[in-house]
C-alpha atoms as a PDB file:
ATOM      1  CA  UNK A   1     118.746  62.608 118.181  1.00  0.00           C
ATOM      2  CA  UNK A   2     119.057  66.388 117.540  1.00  0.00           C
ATOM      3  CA  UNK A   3     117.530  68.645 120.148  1.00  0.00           C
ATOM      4  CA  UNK A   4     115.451  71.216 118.615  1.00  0.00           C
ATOM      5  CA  UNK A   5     113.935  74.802 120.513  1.00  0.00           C
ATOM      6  CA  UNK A   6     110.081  73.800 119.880  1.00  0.00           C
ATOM      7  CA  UNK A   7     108.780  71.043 118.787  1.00  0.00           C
ATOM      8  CA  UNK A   8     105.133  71.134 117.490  1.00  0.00           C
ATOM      9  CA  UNK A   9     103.925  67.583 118.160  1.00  0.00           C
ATOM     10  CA  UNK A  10     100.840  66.198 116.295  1.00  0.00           C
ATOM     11  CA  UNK A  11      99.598  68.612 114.384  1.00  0.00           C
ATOM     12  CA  UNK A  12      98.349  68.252 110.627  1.00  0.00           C
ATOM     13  CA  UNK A  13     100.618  69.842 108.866  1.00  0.00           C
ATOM     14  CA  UNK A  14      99.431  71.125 105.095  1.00  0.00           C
ATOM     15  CA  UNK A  15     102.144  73.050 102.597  1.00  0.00           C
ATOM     16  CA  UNK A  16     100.522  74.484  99.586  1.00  0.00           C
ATOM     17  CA  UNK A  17     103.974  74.443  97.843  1.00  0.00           C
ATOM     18  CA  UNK A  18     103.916  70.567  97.877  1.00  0.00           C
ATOM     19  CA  UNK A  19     100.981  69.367  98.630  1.00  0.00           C
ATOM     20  CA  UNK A  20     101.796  68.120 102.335  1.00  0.00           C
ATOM     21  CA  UNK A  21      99.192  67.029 104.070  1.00  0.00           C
ATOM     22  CA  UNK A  22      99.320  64.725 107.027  1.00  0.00           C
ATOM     23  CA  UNK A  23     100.207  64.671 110.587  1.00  0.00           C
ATOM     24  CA  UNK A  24     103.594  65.196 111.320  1.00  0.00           C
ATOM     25  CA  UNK A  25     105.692  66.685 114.509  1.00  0.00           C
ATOM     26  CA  UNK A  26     107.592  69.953 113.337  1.00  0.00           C
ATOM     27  CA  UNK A  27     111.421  70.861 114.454  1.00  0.00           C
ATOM     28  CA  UNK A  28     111.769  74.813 114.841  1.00  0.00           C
ATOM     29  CA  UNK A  29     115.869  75.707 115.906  1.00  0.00           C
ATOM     30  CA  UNK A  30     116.782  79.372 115.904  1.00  0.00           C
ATOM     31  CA  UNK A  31     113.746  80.787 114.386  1.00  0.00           C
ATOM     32  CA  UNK A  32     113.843  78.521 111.592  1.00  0.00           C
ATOM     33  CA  UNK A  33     111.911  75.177 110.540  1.00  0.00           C
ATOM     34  CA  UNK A  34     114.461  72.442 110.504  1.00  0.00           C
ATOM     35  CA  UNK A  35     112.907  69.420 110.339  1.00  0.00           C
ATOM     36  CA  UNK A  36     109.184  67.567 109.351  1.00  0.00           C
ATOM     37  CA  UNK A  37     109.157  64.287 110.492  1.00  0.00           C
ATOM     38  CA  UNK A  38     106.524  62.011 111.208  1.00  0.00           C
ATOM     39  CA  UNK A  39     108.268  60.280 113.921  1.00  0.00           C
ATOM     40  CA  UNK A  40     108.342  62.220 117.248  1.00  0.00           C
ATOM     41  CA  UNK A  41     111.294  64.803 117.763  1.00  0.00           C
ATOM     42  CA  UNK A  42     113.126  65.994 121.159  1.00  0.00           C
ATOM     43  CA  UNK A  43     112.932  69.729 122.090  1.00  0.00           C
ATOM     44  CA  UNK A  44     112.968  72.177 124.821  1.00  0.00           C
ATOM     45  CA  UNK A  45     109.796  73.005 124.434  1.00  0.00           C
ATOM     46  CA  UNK A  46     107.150  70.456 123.297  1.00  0.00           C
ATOM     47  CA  UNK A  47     103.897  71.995 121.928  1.00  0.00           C
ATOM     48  CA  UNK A  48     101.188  69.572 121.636  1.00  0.00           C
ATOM     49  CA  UNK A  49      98.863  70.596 118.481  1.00  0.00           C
ATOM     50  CA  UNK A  50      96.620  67.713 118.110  1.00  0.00           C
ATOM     51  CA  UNK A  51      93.667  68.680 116.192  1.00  0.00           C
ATOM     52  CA  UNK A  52      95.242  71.836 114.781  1.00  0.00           C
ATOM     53  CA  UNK A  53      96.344  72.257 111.542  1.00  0.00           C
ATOM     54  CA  UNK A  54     100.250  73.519 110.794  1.00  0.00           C
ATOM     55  CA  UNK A  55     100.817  75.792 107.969  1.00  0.00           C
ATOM     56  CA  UNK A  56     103.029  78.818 106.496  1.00  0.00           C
ATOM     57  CA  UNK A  57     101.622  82.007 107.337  1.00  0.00           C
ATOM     58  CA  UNK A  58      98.894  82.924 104.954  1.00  0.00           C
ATOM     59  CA  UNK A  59      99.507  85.992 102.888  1.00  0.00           C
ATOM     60  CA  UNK A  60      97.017  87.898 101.798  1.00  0.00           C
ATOM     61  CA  UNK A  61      97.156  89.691  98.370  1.00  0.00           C
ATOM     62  CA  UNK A  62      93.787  91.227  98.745  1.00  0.00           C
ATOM     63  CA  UNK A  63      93.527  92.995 102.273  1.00  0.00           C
ATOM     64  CA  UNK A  64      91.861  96.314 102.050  1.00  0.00           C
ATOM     65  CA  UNK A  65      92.433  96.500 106.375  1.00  0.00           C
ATOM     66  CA  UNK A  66      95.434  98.166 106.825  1.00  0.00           C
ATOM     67  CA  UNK A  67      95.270  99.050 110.136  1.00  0.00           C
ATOM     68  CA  UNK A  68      96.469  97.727 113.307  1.00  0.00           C
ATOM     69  CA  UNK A  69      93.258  96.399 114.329  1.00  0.00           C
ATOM     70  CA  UNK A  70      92.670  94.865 110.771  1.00  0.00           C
ATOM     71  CA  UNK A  71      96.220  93.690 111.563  1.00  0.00           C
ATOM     72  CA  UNK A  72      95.520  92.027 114.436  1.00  0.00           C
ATOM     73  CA  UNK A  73      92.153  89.997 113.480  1.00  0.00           C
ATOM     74  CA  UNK A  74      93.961  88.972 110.590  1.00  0.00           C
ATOM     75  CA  UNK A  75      96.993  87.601 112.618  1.00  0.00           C
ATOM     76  CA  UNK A  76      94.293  85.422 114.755  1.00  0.00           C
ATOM     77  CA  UNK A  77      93.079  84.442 111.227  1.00  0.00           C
ATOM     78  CA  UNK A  78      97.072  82.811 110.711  1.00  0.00           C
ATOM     79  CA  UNK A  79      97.945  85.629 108.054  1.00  0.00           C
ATOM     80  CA  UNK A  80     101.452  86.800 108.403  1.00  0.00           C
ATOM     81  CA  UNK A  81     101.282  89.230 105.454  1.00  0.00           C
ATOM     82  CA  UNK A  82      98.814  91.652 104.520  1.00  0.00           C
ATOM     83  CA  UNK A  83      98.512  93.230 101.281  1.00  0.00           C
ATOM     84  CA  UNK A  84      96.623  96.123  99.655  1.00  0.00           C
ATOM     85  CA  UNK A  85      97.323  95.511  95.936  1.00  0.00           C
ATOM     86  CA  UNK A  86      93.793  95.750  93.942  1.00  0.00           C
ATOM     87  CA  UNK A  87      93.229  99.598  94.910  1.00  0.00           C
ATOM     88  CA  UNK A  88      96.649 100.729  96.107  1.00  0.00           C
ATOM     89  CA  UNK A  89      97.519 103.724  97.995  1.00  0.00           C
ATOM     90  CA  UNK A  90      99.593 106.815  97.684  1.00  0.00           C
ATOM     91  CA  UNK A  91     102.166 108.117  98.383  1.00  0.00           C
ATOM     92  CA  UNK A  92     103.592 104.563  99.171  1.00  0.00           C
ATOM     93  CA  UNK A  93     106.821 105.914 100.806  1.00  0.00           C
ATOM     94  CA  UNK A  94     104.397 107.944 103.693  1.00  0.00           C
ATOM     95  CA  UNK A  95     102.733 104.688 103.812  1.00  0.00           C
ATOM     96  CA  UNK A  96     105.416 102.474 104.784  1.00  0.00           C
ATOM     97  CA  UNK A  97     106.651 105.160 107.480  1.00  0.00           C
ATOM     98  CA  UNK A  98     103.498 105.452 108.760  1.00  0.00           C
ATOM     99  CA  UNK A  99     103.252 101.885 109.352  1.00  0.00           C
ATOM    100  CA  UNK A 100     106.900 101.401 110.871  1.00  0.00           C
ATOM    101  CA  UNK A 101     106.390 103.898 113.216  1.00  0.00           C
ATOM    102  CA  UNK A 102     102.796 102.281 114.032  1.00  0.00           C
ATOM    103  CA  UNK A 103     104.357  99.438 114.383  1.00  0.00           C
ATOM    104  CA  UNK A 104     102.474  96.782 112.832  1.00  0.00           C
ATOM    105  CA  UNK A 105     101.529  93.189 114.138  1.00  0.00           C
ATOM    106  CA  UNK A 106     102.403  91.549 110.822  1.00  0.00           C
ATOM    107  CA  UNK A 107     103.991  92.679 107.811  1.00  0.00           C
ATOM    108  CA  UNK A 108     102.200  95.246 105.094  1.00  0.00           C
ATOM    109  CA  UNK A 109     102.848  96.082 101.548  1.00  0.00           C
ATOM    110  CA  UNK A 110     100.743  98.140  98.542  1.00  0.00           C
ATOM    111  CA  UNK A 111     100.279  98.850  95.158  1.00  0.00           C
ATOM    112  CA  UNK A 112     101.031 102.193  93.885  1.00  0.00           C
ATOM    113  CA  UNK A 113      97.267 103.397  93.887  1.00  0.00           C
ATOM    114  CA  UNK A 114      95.897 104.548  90.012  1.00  0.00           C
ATOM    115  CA  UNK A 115      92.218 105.781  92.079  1.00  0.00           C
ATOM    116  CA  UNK A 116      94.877 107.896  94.424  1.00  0.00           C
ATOM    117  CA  UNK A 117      96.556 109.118  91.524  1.00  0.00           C
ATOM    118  CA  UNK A 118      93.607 109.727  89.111  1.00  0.00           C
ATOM    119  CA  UNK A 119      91.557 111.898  91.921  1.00  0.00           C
ATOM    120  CA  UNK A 120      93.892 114.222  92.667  1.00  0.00           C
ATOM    121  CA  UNK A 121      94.715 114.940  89.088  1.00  0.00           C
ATOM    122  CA  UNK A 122      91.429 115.326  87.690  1.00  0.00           C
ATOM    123  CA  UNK A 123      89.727 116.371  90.824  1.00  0.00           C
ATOM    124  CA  UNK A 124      93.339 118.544  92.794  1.00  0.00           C
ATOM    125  CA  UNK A 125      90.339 120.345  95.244  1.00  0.00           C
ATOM    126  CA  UNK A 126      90.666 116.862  96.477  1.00  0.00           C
ATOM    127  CA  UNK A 127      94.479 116.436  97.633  1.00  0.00           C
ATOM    128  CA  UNK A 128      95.919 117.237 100.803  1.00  0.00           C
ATOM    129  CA  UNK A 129      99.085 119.629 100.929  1.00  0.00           C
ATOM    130  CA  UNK A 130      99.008 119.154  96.987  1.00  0.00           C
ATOM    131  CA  UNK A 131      99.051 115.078  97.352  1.00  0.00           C
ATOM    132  CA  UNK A 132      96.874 112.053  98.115  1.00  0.00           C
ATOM    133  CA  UNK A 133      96.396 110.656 101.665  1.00  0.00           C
ATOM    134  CA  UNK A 134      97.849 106.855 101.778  1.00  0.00           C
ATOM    135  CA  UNK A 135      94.592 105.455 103.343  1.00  0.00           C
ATOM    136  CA  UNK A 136      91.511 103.813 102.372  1.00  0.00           C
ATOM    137  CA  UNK A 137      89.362 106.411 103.238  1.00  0.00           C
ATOM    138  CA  UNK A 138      90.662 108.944 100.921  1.00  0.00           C
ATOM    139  CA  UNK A 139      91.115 106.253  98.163  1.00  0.00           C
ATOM    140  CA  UNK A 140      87.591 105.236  98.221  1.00  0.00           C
ATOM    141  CA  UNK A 141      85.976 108.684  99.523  1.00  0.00           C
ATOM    142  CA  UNK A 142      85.715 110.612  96.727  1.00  0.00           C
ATOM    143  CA  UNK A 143      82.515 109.265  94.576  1.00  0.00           C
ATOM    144  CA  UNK A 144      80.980 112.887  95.356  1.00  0.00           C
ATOM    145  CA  UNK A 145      83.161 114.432  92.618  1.00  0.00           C
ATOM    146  CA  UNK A 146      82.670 112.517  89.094  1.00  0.00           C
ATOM    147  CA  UNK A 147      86.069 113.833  87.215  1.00  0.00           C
ATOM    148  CA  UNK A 148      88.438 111.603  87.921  1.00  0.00           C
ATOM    149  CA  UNK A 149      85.196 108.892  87.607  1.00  0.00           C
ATOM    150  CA  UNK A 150      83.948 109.487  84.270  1.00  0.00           C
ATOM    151  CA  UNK A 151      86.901 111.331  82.047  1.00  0.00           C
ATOM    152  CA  UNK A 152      89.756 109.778  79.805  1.00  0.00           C
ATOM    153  CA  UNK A 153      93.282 111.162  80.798  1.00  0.00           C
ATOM    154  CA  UNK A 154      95.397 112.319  78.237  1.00  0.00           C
ATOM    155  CA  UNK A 155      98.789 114.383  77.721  1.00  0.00           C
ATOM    156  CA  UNK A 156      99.560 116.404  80.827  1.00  0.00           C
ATOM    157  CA  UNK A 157      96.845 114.894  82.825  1.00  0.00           C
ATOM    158  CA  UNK A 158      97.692 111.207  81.914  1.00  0.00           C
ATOM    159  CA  UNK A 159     101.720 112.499  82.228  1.00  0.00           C
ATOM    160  CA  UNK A 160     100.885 113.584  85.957  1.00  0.00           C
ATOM    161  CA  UNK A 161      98.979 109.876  86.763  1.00  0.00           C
ATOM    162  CA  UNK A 162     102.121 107.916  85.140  1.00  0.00           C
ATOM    163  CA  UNK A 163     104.535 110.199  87.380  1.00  0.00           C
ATOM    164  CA  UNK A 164     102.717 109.904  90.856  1.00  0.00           C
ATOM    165  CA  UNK A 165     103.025 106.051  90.007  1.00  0.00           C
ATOM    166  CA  UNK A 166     106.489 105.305  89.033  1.00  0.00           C
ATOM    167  CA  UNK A 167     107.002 107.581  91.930  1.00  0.00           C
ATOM    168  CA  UNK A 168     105.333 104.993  94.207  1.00  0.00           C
ATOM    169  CA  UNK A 169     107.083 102.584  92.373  1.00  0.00           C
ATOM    170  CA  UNK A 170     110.242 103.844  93.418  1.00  0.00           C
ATOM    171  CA  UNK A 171     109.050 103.999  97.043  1.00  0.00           C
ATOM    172  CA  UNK A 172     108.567 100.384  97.271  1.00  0.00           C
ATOM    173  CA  UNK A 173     105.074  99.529  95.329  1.00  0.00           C
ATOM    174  CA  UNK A 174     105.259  95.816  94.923  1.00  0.00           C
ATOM    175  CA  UNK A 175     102.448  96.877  91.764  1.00  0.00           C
ATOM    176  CA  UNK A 176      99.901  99.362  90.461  1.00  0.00           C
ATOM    177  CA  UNK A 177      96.590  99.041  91.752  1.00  0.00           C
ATOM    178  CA  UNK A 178      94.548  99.158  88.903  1.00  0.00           C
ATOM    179  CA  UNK A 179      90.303  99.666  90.110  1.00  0.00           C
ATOM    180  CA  UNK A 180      89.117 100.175  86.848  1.00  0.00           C
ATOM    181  CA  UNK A 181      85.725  99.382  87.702  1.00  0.00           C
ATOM    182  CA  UNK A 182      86.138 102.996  89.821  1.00  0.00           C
ATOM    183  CA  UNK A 183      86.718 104.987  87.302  1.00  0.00           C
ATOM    184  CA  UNK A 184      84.999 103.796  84.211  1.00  0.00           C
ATOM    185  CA  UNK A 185      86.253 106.686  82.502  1.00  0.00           C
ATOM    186  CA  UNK A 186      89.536 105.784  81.447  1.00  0.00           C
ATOM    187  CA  UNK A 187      90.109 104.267  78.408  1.00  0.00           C
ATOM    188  CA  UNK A 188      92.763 101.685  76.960  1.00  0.00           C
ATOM    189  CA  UNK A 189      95.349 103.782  75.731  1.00  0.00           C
ATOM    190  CA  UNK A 190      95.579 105.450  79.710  1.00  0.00           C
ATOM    191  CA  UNK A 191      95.798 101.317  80.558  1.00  0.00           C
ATOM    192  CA  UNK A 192      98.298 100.839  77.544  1.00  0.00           C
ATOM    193  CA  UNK A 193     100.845 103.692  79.161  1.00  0.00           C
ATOM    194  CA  UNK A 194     100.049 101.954  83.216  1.00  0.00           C
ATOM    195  CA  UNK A 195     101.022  98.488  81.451  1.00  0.00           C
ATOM    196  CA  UNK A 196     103.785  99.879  79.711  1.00  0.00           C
ATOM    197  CA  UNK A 197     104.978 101.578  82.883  1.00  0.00           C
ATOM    198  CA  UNK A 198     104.335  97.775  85.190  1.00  0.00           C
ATOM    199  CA  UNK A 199     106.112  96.231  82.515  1.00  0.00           C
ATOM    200  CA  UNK A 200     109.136  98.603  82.714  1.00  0.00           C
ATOM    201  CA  UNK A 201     109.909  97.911  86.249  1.00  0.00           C
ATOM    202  CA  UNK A 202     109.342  94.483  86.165  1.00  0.00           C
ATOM    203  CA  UNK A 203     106.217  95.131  88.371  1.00  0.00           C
ATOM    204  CA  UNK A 204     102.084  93.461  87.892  1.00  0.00           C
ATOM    205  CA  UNK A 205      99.081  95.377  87.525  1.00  0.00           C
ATOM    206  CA  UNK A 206      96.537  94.098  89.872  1.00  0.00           C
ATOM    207  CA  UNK A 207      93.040  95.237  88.281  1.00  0.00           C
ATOM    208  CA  UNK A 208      89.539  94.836  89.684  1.00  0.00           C
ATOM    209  CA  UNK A 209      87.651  94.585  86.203  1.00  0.00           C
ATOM    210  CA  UNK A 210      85.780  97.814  84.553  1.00  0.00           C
ATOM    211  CA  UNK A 211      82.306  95.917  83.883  1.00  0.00           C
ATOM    212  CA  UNK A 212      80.242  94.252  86.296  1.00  0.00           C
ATOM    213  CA  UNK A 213      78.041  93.568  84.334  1.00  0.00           C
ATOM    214  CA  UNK A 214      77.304  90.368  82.436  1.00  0.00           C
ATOM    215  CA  UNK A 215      75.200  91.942  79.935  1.00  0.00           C
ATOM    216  CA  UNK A 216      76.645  92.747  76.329  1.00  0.00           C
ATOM    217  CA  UNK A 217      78.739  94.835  74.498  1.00  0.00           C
ATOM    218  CA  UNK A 218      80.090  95.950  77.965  1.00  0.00           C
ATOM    219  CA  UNK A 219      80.085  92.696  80.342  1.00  0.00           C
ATOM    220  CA  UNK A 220      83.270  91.446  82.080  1.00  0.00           C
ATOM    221  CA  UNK A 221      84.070  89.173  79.556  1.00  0.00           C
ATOM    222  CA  UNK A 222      84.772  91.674  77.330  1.00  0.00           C
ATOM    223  CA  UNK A 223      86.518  93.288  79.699  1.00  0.00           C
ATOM    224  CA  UNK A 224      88.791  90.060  80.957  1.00  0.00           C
ATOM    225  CA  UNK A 225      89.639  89.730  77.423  1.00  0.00           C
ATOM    226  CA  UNK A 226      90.638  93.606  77.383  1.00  0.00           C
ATOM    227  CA  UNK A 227      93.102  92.677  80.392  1.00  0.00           C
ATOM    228  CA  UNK A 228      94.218  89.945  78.678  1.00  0.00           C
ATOM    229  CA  UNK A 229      95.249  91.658  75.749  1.00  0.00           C
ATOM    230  CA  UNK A 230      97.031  94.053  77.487  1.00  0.00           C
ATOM    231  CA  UNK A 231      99.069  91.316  78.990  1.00  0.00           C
ATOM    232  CA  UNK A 232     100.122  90.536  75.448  1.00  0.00           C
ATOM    233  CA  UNK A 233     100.597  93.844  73.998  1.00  0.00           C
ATOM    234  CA  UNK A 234     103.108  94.668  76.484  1.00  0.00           C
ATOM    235  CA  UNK A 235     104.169  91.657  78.488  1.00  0.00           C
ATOM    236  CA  UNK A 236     103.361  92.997  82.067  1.00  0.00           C
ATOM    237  CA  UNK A 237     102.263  90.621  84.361  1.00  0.00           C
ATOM    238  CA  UNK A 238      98.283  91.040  84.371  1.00  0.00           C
ATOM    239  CA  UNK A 239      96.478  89.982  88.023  1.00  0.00           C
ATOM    240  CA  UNK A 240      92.702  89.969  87.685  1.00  0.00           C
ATOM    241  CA  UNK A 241      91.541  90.972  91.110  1.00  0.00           C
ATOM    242  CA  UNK A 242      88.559  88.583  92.970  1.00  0.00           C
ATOM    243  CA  UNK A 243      87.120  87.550  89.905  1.00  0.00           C
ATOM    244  CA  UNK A 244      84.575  84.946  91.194  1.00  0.00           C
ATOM    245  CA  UNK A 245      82.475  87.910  92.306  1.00  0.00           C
ATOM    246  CA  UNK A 246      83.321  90.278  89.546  1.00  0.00           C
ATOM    247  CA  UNK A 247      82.630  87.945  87.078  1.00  0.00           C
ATOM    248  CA  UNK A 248      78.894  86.936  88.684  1.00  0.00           C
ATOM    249  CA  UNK A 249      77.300  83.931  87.048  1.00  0.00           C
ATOM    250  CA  UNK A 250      79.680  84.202  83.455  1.00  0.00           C
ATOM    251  CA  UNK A 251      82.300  82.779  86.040  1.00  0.00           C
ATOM    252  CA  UNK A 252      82.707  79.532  84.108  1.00  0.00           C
ATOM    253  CA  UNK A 253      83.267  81.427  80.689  1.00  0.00           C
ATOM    254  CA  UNK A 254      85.933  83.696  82.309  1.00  0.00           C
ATOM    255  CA  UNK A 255      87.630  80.433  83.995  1.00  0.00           C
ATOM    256  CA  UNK A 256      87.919  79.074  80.638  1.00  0.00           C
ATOM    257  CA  UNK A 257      89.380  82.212  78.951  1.00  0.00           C
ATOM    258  CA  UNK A 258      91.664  82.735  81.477  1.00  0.00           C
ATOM    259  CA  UNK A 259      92.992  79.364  81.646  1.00  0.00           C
ATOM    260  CA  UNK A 260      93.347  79.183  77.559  1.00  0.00           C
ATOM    261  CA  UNK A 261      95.249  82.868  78.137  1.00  0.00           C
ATOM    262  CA  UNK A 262      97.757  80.992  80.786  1.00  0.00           C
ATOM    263  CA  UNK A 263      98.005  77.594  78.513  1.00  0.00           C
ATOM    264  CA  UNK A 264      99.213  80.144  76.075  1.00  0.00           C
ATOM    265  CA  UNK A 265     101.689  81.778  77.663  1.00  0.00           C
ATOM    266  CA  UNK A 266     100.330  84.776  78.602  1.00  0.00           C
ATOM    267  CA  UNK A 267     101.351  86.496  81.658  1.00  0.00           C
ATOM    268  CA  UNK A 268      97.995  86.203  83.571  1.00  0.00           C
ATOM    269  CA  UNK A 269      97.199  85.697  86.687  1.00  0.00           C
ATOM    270  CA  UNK A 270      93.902  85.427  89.033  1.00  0.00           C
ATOM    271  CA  UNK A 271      92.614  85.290  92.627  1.00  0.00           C
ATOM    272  CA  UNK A 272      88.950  84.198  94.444  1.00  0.00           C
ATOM    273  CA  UNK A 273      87.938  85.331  98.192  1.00  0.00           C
ATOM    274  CA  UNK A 274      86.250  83.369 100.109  1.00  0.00           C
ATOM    275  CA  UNK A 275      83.385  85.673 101.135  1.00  0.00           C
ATOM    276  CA  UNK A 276      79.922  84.848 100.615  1.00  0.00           C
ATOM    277  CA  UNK A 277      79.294  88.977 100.121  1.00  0.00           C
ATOM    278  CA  UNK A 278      81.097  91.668  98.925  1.00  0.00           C
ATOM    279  CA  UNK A 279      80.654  95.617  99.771  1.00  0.00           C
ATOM    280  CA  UNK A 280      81.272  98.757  98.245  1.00  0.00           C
ATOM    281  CA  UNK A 281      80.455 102.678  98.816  1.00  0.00           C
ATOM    282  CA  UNK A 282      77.876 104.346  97.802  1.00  0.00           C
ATOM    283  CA  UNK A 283      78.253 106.572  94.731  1.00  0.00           C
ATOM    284  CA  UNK A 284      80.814 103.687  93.288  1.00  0.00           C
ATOM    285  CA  UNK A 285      80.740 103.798  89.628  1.00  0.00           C
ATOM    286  CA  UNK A 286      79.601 100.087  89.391  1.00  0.00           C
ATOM    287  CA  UNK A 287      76.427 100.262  91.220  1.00  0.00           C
ATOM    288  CA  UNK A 288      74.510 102.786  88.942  1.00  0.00           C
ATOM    289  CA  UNK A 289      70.803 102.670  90.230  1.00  0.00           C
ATOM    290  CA  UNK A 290      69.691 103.345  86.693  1.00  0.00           C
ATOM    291  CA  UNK A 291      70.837  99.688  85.402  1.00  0.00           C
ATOM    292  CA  UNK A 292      72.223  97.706  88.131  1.00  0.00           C
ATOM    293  CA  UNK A 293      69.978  94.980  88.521  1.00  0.00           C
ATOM    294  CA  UNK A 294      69.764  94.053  84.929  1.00  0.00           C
ATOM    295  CA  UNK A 295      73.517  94.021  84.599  1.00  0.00           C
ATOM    296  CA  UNK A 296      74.310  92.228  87.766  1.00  0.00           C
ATOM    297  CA  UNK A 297      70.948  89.935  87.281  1.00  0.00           C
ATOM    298  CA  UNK A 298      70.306  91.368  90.660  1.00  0.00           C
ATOM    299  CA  UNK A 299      66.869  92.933  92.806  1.00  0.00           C
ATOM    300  CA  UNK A 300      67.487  95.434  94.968  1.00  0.00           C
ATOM    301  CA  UNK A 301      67.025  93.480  97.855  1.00  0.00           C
ATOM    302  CA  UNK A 302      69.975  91.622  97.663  1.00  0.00           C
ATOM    303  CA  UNK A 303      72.121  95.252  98.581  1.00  0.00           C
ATOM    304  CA  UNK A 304      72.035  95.632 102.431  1.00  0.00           C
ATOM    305  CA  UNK A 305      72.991  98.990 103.372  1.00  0.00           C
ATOM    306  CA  UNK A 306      75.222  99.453 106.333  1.00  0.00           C
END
């Protein structure tokens, strides 16, 4: 019988990829899963998991943490992989360096960041030594200025957005982080030249939707079906961030457009949290006082402010 280095006996072991599920004893030999077996194995080391579940590392496409101590609650959590896709950050090459020299617990990745971008075009009191900052802070701290919020891009200013991107892109953005509900402002031909820039390096947009609101002629399903056509006008992979909370209670129409977009072809694809809650900072575009409750079907109550 071959030895292995660790053996983890007993455990229930569940692969998304397949659909395992059952209790099995797990052969690990120079770093590397060699064998699932649900008879026992020999090892040096024999690790008994009864009661514990056995899986890949999670990865997680939607982590806005990117910190070491985010890091590390996440690693207790069984996630291996840590991504900030939906709002991005730039500039993605300080980023990574920032991280390596950190040295973080488990690995990191972004999106090229469109908020980063957008801010310190239409708003450039806002960047730092003529750039953005590559953090969440400066991504999401800037509601007290309303340009880069409220006004379309176009020519030179919509030239400058699509240049900071690819630029990330070529630093190692695994997307563009597309928070459209952030800025509200920009219109679909700014999205058309984004898509057409995803598409042209084989990269997704990853887009947390413009209207939360489930109230007509601007509700999220319009706005799903916006994101869905700009999948098919330019054949760029199209991720529609957390949509069981952006979507509020028209959840079950957007499941069924989106899965009729997938069925036909369309390059389209989604993600739900888990969370019972979901925050935000003040000043976001999204949570205008003057109309918030009757497009979220909402009382002011339900906000806790912390």
């Amino acid at each position: 019988m071959t030895s292995y280095d660790t053996v983890l006996a007993n455990g229930r072991v569940i692969d998304p990829e397949t659909y395992m599920d059952g209790i099995f004893h797990v052969g690990i030999k120079d770093g590397t899963i060699a064998e699932i077996s649900r008879e026992p194995l020999e090892g040096r080391d024999v690790v008994d998991v009864s009661g514990l579940i056995v899986s890949p590392g999670f990865i997680d496409l939607h982590a806005h943490g990117q910190n070491i101590a985010s890091n590390r609650m996440q690693a207790f959590d069984g996630l291996t992989t840590a991504l900030e896709l939906e709002a991005g950050l730039l500039p993605v090459g300080e980023f990574y360096d920032n991280c390596a020299a950190e040295g973080r617990p488990i690995n990191y990745g972004i999106s090229a960041g469109w908020l980063a971008a957008r801010t310190v075009t239409l708003n450039p009191e806002k960047a730092v030594n003529g750039k953005p900052v590559p953090t969440m802070t400066f991504t999401m701290g800037n509601f007290d200025v309303q340009e880069w919020v409220e006004n379309p891009a176009h020519g030179d200013e919509l030239q400058q957005i699509i240049d900071l991107l690819e630029q990330g892109l070529k630093e190692g953005a695994i997307g563009i982080g597309f928070a459209w509900g952030y800025a509200p402002g920009a219109g679909l031909k700014e999205c058309r030249e984004i898509w057409k820039l995803a598409k042209k390096y084989g990269r997704p947009t990853y887009t947390h939707i413009q209207n939360l609101s489930m109230l007509d002629p601007n509700s999220g399903v319009r706005n799903v079906i916006e994101l869905i056509g700009l999948a098919g006008a330019t054949g760029a992979q199209t991720h529609i961030c957390h949509w069981n909370s952006t979507s509020l209670r028209d959840i079950p129409t957007i499941v069924d457009i989106v899965k009729n977009a997938q069925e036909a072809g369309l390059p389209v694809t989604t993600e739900a949290y888990v969370y019972g809650a979901g925050n935000s900072g003040i000043g976001a575009a999204e949570f205008d006082p003057s109309d918030v409750e009757d497009r979220m079907a909402i009382e002011w109550s339900d906000f806790t402010l912390v």
